[in-house]
C-alpha atoms as a PDB file:
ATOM      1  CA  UNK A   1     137.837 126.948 108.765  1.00  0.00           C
ATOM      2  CA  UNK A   2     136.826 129.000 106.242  1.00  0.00           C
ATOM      3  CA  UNK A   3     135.858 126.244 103.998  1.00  0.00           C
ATOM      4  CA  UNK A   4     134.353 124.659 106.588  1.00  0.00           C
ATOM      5  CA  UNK A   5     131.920 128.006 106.964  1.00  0.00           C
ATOM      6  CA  UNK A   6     131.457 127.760 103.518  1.00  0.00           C
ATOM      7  CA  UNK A   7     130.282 124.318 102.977  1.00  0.00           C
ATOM      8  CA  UNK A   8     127.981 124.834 106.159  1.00  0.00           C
ATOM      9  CA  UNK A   9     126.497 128.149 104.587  1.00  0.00           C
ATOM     10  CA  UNK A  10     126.034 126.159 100.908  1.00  0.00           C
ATOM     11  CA  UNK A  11     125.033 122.645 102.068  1.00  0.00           C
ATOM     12  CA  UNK A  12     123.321 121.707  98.684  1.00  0.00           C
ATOM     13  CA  UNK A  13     126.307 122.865  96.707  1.00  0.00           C
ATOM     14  CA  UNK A  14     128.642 120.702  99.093  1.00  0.00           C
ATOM     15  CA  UNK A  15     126.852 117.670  98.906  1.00  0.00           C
ATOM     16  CA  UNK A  16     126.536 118.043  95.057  1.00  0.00           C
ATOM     17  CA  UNK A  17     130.788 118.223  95.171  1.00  0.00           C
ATOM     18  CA  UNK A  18     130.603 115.771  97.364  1.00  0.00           C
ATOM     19  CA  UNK A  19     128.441 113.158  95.049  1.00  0.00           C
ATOM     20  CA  UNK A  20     130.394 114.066  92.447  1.00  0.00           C
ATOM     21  CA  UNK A  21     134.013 113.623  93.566  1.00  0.00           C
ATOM     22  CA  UNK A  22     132.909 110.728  96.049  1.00  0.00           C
ATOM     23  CA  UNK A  23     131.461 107.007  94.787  1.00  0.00           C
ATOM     24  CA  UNK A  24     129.125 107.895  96.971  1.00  0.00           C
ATOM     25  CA  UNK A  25     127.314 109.322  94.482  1.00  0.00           C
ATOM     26  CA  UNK A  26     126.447 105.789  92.545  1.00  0.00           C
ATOM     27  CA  UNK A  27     125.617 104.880  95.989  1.00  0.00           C
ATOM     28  CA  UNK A  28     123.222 107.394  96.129  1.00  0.00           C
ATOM     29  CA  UNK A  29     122.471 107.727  92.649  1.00  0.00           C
ATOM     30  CA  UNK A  30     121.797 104.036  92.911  1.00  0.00           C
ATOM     31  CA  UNK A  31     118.975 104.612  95.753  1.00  0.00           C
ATOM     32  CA  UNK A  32     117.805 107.761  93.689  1.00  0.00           C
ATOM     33  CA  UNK A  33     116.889 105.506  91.097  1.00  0.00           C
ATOM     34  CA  UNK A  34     115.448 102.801  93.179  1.00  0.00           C
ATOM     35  CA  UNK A  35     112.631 104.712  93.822  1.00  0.00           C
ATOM     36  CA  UNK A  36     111.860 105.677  90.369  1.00  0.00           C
ATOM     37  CA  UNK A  37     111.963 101.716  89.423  1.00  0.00           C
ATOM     38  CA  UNK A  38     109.181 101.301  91.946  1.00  0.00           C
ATOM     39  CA  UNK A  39     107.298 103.958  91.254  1.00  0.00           C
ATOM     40  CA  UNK A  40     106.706 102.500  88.189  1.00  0.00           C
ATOM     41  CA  UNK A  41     106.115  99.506  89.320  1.00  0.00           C
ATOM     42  CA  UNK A  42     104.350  99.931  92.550  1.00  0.00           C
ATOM     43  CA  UNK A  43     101.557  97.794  91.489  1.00  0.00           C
ATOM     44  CA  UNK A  44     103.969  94.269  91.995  1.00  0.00           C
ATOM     45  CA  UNK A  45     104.702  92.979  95.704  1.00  0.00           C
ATOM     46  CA  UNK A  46     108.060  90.533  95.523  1.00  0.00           C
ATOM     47  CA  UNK A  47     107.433  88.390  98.187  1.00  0.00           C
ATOM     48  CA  UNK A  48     110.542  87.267 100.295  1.00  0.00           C
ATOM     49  CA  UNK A  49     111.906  86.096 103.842  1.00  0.00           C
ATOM     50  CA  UNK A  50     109.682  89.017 106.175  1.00  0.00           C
ATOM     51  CA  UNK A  51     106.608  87.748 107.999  1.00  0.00           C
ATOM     52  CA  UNK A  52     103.837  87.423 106.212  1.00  0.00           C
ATOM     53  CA  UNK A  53     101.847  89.963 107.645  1.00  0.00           C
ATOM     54  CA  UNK A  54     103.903  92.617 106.255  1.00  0.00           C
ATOM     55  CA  UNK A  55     103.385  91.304 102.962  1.00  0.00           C
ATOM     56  CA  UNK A  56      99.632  91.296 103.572  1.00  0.00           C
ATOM     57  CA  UNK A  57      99.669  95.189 104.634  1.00  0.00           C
ATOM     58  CA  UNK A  58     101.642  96.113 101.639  1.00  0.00           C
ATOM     59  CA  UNK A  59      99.836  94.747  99.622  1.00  0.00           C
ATOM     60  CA  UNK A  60      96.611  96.300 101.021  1.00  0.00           C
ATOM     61  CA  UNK A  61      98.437  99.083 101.152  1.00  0.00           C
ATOM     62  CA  UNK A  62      98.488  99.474  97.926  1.00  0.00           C
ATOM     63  CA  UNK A  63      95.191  98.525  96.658  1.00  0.00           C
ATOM     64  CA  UNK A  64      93.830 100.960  98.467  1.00  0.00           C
ATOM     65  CA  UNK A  65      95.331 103.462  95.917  1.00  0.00           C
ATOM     66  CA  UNK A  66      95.550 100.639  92.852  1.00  0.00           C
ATOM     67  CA  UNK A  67      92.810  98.943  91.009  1.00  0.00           C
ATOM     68  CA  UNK A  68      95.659  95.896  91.050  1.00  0.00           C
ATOM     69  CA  UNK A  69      98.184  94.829  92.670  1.00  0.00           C
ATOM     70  CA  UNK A  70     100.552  91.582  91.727  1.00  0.00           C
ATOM     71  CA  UNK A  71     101.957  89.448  93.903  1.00  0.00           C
ATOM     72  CA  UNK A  72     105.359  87.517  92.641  1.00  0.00           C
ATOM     73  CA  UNK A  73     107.414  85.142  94.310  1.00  0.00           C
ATOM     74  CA  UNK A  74     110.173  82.357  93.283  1.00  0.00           C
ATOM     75  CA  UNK A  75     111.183  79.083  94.673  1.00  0.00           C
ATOM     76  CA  UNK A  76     110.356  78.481  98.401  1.00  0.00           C
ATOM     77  CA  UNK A  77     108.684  81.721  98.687  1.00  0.00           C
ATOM     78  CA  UNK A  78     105.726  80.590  96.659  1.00  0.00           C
ATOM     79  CA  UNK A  79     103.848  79.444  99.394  1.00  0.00           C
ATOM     80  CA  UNK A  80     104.393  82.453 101.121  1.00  0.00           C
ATOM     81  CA  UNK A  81     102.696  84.298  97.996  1.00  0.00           C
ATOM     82  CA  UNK A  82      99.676  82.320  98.023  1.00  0.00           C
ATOM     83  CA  UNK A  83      99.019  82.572 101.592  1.00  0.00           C
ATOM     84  CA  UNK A  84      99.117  86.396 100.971  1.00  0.00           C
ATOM     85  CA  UNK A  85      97.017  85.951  98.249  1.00  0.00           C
ATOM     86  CA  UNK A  86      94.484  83.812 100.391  1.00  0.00           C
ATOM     87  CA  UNK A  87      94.609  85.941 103.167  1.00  0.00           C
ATOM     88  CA  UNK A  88      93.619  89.185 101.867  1.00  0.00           C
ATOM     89  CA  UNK A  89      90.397  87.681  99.414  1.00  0.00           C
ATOM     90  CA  UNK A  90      89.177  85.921 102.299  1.00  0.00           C
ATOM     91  CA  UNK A  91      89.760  88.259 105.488  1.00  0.00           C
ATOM     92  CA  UNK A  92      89.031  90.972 103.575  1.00  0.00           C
ATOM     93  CA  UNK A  93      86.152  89.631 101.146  1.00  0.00           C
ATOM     94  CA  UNK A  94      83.414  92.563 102.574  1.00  0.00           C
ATOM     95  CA  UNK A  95      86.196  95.558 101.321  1.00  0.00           C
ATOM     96  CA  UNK A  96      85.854  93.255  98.206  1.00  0.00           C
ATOM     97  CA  UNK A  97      89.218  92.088  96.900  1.00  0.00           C
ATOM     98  CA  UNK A  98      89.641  88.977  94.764  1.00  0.00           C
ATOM     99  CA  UNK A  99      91.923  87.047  93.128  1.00  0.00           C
ATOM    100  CA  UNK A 100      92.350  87.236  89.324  1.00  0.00           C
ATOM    101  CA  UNK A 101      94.714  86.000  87.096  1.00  0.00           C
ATOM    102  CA  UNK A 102      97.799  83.331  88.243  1.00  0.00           C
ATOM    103  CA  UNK A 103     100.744  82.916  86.068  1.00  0.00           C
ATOM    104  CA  UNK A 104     103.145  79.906  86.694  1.00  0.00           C
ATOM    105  CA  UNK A 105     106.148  79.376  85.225  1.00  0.00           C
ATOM    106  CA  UNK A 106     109.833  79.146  85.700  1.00  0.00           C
ATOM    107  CA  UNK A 107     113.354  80.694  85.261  1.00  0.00           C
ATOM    108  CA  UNK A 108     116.968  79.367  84.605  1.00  0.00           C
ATOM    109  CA  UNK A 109     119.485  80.839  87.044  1.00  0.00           C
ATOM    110  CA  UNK A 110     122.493  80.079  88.033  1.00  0.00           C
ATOM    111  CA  UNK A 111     123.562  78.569  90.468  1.00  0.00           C
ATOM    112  CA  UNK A 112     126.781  79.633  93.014  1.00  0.00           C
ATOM    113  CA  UNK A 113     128.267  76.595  91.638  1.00  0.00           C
ATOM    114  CA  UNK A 114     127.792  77.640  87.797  1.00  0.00           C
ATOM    115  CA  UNK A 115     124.993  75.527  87.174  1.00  0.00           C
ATOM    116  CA  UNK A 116     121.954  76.395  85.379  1.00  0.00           C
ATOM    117  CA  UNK A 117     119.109  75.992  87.554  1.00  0.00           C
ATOM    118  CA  UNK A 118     115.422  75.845  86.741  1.00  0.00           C
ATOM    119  CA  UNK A 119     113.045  77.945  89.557  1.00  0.00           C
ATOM    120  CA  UNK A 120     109.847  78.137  89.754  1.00  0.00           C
ATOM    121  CA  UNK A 121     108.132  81.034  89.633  1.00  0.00           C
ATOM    122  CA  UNK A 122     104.160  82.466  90.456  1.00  0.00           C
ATOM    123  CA  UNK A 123     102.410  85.846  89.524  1.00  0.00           C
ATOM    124  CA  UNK A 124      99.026  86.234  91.444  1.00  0.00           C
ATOM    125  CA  UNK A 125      97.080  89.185  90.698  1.00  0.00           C
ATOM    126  CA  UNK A 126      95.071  90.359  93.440  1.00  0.00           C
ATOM    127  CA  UNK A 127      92.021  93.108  92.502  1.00  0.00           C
ATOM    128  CA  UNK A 128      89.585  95.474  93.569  1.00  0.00           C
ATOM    129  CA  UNK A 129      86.087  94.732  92.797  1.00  0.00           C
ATOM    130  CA  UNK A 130      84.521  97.945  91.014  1.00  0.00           C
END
């Protein structure tokens, strides 16, 4: 009991021990770092399976703070990008967002199967007018 009082009284140091004796701690270390990969690149919006109107506030979101913001999906998800894309120049047109720059192109993955696979790929870049 005790140690129990101890680790109670010194919660920071426990949970340090703890991370460190526990693989917990690339768990955590893992979502510690998550969070510094985005915060670099806050400015890109991977688009994916969740409605598209969370996409759309996102990405609003964070043009509110960014001059930029770009908007990448693969495969089937592509028309889900461009409907974001569509969506917030033309709903939003008066706050003045537009689109800018569209990169197409494609990546080799492979498949479950161990085949390469060629998928498409699009970058939209959505911006603030100045």
């Amino acid at each position: 009991m005790s140690t129990e009082n101890t680790q109670s009284s010194e919660p920071k140091e426990t949970t340090e021990n703890t991370q460190s004796s526990d693989p917990k701690e690339t768990t955590e270390n893992t979502q510690s770092s998550k969070p510094k990969e985005t915060s670099g690149n806050r400015d890109t919006i991977f688009i994916g399976k969740k409605p598209l109107m969370a996409y759309v506030t996102s990405t609003l979101i964070q043009l509110a703070n960014l001059p930029a913001v770009y908007i990448k999906a693969r495969g089937m998800s592509i028309g889900r990008a461009v409907d974001v894309a569509q969506i917030i120049a033309r709903k939003t047109e008066s706050a003045g967002y537009t689109i800018g720059a569209i990169n197409i192109g494609s990546e080799a993955l492979e498949s479950q199967d161990g085949r390469t696979r060629n998928v498409s790929t699009i970058e939209i870049e959505v911006k603030r007018n100045s």
